[in-house]
C-alpha atoms as a PDB file:
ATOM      1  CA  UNK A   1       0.000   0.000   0.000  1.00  0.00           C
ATOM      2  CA  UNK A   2       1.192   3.509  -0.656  1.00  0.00           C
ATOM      3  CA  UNK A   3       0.569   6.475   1.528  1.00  0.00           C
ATOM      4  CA  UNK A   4      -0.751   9.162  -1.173  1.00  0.00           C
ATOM      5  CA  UNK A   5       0.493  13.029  -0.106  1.00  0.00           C
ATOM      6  CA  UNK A   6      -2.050  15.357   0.542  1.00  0.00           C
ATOM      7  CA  UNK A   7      -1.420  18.595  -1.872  1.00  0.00           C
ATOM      8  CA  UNK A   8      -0.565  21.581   0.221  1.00  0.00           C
ATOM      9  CA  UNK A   9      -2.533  24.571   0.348  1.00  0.00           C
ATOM     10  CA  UNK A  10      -0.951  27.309  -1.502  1.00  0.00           C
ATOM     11  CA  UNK A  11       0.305  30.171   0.283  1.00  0.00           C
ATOM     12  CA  UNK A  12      -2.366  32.834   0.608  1.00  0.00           C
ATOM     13  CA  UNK A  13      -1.926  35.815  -1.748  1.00  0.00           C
ATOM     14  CA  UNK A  14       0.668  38.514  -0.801  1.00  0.00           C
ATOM     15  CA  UNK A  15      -0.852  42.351  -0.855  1.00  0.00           C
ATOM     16  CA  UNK A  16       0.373  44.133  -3.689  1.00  0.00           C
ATOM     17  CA  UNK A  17       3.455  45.955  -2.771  1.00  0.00           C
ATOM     18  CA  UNK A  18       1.347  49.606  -2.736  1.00  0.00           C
ATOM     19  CA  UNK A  19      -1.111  48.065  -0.844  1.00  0.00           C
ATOM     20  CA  UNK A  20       1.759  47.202   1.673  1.00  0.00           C
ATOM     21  CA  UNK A  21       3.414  50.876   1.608  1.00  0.00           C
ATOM     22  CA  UNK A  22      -0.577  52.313   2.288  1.00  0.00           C
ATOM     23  CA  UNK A  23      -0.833  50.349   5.371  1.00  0.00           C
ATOM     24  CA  UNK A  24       2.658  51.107   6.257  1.00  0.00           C
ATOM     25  CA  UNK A  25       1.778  54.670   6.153  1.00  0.00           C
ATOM     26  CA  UNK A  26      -1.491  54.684   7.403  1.00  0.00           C
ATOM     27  CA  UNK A  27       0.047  52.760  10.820  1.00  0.00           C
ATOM     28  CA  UNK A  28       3.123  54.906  11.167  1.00  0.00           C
ATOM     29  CA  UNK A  29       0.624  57.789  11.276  1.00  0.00           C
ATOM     30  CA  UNK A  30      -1.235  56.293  14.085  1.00  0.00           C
ATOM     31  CA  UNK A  31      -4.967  55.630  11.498  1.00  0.00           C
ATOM     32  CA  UNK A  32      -6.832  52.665  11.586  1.00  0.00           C
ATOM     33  CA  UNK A  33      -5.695  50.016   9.569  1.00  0.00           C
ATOM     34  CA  UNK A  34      -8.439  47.000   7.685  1.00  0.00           C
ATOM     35  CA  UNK A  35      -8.641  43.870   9.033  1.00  0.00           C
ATOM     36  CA  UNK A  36      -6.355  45.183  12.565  1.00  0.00           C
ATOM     37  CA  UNK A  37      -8.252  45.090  16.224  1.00  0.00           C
ATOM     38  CA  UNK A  38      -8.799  49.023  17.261  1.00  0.00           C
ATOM     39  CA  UNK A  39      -9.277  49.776  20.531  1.00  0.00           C
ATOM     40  CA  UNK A  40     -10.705  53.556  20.058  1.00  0.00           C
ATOM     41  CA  UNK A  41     -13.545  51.922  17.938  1.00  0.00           C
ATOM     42  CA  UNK A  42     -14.228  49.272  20.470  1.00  0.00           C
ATOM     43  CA  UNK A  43     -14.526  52.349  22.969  1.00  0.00           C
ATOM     44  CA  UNK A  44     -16.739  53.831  20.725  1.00  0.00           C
ATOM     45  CA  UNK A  45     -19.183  51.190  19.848  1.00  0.00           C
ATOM     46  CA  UNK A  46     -19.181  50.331  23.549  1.00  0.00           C
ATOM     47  CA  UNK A  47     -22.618  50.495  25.342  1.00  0.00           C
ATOM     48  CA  UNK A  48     -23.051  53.222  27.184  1.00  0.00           C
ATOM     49  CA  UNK A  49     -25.794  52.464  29.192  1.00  0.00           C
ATOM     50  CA  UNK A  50     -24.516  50.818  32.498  1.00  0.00           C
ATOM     51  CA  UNK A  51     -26.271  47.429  33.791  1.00  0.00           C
ATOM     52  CA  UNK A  52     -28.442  49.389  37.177  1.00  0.00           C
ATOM     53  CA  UNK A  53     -27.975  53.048  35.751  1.00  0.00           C
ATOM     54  CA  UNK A  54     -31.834  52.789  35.091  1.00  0.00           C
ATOM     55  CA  UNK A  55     -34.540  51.903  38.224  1.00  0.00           C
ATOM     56  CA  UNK A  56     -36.476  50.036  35.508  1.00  0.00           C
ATOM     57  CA  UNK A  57     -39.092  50.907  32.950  1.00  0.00           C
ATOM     58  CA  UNK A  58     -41.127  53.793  32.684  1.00  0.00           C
ATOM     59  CA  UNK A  59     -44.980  53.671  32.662  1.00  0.00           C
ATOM     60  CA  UNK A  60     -45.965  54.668  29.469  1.00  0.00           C
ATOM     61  CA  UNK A  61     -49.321  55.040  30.687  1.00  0.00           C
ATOM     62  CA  UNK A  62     -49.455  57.842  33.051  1.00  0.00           C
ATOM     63  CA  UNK A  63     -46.438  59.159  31.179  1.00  0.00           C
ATOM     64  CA  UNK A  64     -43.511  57.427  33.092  1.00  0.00           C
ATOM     65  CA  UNK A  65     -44.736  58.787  36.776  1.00  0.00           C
END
């Protein structure tokens, strides 16, 4: 019996070399970059509303009283 090799994947595709310089750029100048975690939109996106900043629900019925 002969063992048959599985094919490799191929390598996944490089960026094209501007592509490269962009992102260089754009992280040397401190901007977001695709595809990169970023904490200042995590912050931003963020919930503000804290779990027991509210009392509960208002009565919509005699107009929250």
């Amino acid at each position: 019996m002969h063992a048959e090799s599985v094919p490799l994947a191929p390598p996944p595709p490089q960026d094209p070399p501007i592509y490269r310089d962009l992102l260089r750029a754009w992280a040397d100048r401190g901007r977001t970059l695709p595809g990169r975690h970023d904490p200042e939109w995590v912050r931003l996106v963020a919930p503000q509303v804290r779990r027991g900043q509210f009392s509960g629900l208002a009565n919509p019925v005699d107009n929250g009283r």
